[in-house]
Protein backbone atom coordinates (compact mmCIF):
# COMPACT_ATOMS: atom_id res chain seq x y z
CA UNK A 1 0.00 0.00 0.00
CA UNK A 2 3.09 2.09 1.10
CA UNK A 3 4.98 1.40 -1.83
CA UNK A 4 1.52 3.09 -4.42
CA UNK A 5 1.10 5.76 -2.59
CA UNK A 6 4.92 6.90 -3.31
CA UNK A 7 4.50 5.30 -7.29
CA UNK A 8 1.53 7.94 -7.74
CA UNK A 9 3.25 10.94 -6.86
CA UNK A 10 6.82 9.77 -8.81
CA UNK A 11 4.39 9.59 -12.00
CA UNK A 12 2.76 12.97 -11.63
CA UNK A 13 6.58 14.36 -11.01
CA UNK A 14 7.94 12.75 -14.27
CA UNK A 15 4.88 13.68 -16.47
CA UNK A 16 4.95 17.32 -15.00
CA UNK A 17 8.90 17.29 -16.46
CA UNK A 18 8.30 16.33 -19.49
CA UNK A 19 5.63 18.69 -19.95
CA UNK A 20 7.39 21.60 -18.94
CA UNK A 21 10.44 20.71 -21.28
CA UNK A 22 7.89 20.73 -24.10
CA UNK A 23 7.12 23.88 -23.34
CA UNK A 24 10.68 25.23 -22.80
CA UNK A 25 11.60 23.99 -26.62
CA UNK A 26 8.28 25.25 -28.18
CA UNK A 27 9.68 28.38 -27.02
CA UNK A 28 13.43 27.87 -27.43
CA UNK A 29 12.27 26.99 -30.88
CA UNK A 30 9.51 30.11 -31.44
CA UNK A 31 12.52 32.25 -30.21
CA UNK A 32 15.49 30.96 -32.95
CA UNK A 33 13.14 30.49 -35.30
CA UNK A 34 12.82 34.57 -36.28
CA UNK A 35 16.10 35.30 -36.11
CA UNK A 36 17.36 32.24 -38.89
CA UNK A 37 14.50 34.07 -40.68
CA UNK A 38 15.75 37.91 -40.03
CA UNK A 39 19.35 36.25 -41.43
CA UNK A 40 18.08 34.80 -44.43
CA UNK A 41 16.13 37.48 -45.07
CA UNK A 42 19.58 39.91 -45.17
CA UNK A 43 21.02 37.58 -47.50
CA UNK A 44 18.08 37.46 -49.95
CA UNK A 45 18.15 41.16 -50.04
CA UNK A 46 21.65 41.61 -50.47
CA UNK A 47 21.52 39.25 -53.59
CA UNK A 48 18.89 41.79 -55.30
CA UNK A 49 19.44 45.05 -56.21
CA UNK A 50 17.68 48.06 -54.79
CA UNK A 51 15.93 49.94 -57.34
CA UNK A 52 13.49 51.79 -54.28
CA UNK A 53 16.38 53.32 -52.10
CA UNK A 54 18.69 56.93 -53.01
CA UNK A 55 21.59 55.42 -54.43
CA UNK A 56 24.66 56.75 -52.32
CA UNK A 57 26.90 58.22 -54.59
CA UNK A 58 30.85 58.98 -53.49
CA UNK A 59 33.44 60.45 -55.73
CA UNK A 60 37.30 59.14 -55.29
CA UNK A 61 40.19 57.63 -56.64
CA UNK A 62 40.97 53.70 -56.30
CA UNK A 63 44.89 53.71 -55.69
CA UNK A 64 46.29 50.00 -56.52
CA UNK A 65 48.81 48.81 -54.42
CA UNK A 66 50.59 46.83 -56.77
CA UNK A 67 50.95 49.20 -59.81
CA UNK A 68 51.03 52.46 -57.34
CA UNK A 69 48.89 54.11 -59.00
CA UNK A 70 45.40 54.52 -59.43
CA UNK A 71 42.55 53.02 -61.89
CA UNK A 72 41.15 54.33 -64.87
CA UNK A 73 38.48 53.67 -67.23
CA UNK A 74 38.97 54.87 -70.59
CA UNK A 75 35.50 53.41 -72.22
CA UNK A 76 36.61 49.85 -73.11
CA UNK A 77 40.15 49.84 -72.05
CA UNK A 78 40.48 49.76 -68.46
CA UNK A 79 44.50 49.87 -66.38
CA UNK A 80 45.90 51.43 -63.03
CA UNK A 81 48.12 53.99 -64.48
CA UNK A 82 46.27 56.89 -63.39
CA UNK A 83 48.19 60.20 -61.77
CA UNK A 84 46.99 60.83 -58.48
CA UNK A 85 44.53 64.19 -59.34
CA UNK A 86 44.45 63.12 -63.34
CA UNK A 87 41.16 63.58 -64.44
CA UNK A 88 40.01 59.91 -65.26
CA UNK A 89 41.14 58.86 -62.32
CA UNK A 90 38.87 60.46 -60.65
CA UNK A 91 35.85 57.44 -60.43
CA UNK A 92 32.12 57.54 -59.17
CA UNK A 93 31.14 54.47 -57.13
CA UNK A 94 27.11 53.70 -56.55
CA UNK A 95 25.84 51.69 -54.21
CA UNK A 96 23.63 48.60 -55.38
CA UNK A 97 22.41 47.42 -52.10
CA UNK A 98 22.14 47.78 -48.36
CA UNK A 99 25.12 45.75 -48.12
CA UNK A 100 28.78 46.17 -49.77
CA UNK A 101 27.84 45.83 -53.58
CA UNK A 102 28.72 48.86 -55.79
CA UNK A 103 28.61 49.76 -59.78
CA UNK A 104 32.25 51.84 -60.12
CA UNK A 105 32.37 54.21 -63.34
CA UNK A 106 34.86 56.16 -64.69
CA UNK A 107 33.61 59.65 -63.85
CA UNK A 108 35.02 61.73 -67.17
CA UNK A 109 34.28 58.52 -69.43
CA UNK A 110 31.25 57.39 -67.92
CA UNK A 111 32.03 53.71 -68.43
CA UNK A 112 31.48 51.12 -65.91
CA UNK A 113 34.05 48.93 -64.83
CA UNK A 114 32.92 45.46 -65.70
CA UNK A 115 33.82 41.69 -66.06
CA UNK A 116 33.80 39.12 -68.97
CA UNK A 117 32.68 35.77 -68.56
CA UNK A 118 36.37 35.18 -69.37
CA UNK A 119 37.47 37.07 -66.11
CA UNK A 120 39.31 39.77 -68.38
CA UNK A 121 38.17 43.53 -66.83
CA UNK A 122 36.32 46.08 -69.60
CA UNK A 123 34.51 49.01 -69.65
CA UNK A 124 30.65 48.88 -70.91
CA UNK A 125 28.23 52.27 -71.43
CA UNK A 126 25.63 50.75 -69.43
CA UNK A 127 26.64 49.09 -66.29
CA UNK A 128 22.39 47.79 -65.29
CA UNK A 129 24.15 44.23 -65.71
CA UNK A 130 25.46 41.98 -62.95
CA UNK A 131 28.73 41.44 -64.97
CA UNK A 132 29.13 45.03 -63.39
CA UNK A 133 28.59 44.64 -59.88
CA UNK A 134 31.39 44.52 -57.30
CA UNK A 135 31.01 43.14 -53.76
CA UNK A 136 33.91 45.28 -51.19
CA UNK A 137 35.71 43.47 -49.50
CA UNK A 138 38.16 45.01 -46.77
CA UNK A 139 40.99 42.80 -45.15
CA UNK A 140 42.75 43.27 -41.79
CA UNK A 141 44.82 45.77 -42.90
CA UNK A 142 42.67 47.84 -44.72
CA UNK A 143 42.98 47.25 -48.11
CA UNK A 144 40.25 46.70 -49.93
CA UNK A 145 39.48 44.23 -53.14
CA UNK A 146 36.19 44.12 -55.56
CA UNK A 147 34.77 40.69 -55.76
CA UNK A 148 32.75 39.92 -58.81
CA UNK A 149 28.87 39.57 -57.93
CA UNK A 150 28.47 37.70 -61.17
CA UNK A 151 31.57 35.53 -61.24
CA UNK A 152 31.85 34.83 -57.05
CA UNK A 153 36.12 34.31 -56.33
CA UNK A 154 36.92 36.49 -59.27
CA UNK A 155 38.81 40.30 -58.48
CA UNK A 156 39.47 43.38 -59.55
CA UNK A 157 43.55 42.86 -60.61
CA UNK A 158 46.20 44.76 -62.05
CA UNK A 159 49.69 43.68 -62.30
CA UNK A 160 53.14 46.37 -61.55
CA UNK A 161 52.38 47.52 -64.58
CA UNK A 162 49.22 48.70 -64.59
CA UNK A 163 47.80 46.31 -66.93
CA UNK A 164 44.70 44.35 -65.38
CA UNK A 165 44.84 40.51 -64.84
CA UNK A 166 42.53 37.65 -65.79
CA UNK A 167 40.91 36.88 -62.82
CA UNK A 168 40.43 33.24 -63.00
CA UNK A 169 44.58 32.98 -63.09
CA UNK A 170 44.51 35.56 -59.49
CA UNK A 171 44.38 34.46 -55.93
CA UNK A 172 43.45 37.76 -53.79
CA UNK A 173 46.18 39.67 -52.92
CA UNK A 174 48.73 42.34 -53.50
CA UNK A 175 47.57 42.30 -56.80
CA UNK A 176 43.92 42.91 -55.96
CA UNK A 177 44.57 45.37 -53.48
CA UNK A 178 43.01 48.79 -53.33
CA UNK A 179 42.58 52.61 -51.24
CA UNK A 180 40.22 54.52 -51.87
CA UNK A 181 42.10 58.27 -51.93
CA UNK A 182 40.20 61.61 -51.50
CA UNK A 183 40.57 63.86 -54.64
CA UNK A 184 43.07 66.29 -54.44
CA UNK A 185 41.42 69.90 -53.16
CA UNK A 186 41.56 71.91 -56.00
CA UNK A 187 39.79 68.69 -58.38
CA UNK A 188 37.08 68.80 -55.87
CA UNK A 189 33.87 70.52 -57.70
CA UNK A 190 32.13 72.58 -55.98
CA UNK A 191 28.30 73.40 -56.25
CA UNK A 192 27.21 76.27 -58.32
CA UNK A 193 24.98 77.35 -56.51
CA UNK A 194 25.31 81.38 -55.50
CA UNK A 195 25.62 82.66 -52.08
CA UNK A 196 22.52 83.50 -50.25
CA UNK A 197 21.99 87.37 -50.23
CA UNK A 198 21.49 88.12 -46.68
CA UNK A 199 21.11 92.61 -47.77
CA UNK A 200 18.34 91.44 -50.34
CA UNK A 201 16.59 89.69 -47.53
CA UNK A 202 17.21 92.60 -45.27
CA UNK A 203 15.91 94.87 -48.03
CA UNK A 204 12.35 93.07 -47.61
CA UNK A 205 11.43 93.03 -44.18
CA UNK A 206 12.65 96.82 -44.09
CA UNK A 207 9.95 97.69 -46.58
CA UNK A 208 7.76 95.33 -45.21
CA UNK A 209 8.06 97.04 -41.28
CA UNK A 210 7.66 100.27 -42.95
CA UNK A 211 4.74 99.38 -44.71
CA UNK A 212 3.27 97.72 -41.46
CA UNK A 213 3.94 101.06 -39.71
CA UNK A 214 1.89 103.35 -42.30
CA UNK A 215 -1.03 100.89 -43.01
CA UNK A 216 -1.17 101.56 -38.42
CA UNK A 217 -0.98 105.20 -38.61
CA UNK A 218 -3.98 105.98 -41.16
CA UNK A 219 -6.02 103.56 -39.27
């Protein structure tokens, strides 16, 4: 009798612990389960371009590190011979995306830099194709290299002359190392725009008080 009145009470324990594990991974589960979705969710939208978002939009020169100079895009022809200040090497780089994918064009030319399905680098008018998208991608020590978003493990490369490399026959680095460089003061362009006339301003609200003040005395 002793020994079914202790049974009883062993059950109710055991079935109590299961229970409350079931609950603890329904919401273990409910928990991980949103943010596996939140992260696949960054990668979808990193894969597709954002045609809804401003486009940022930064003017600068790409210095190579193993020609020591900087890249230019002369329509087609593409190398890293530029003169630091030169005017084509002065480049425009758009953002694609919320993440690190950029367009980079060639901001006297207005060619894109682009990729071949043979890895060799070229300039192209219109730059709307993924052949022309570049994922950044900065290392420990700052540098950074331009992945192909079309042809993933292909770079941006130039060799110490200047002339760029096929990209299948690169591993990343020195080669396919870049800084981005300010433009030298006097290339930077400067709005158009005139000064605000402060006197012309002034001007108004002293004919305006005045003609307050009249329209008050003849009433």
């Amino acid at each position: 009798m002793m020994q079914g009145t202790h049974t009883a009470p062993a059950r109710r324990n055991k079935e109590c612990y299961k229970r409350c594990c079931g609950l603890l991974d329904l919401q273990v589960s409910s928990v991980a389960s949103p943010l596996h979705d939140f992260g696949r969710h960054v990668e979808e939208e990193m894969e597709d371009s954002d045609n809804t978002s401003r486009r940022y939009i930064r003017n600068y020169q790409l210095y190579s590190r193993s020609s020591r100079k900087h890249l230019q895009i002369f329509g087609k022809r593409v190398d890293a011979l530029g003169e630091d200040g030169s005017e084509n090497a002065e480049v425009i780089v758009e953002t694609d995306t919320f993440g690190s994918r950029v367009r980079i064009k060639g901001a006297s030319s207005g060619f894109y830099l682009c990729m071949n399905a043979r890895g060799k680098l070229i300039g192209k008018r219109r730059g709307k194709s993924r052949t022309c998208l570049w994922k950044e991608l900065i290392d420990e020590n700052k540098w950074t290299a331009f992945e192909s978003v079309e042809f993933p493990g292909w770079n941006v490369a130039f060799n110490r002359r200047g002339r760029p490399r096929k990209a299948p026959m690169i591993k990343r680095g020195k080669e396919t190392q870049f800084m981005k460089r300010l433009l030298p003061r006097d290339k930077v362009k400067l709005t158009n725009k005139p000064e605000f006339d402060f006197s012309h301003l002034t001007t108004q609200m002293h004919h305006r008080r005045r003609h307050s003040q009249h329209t008050t005395f003849y009433q």
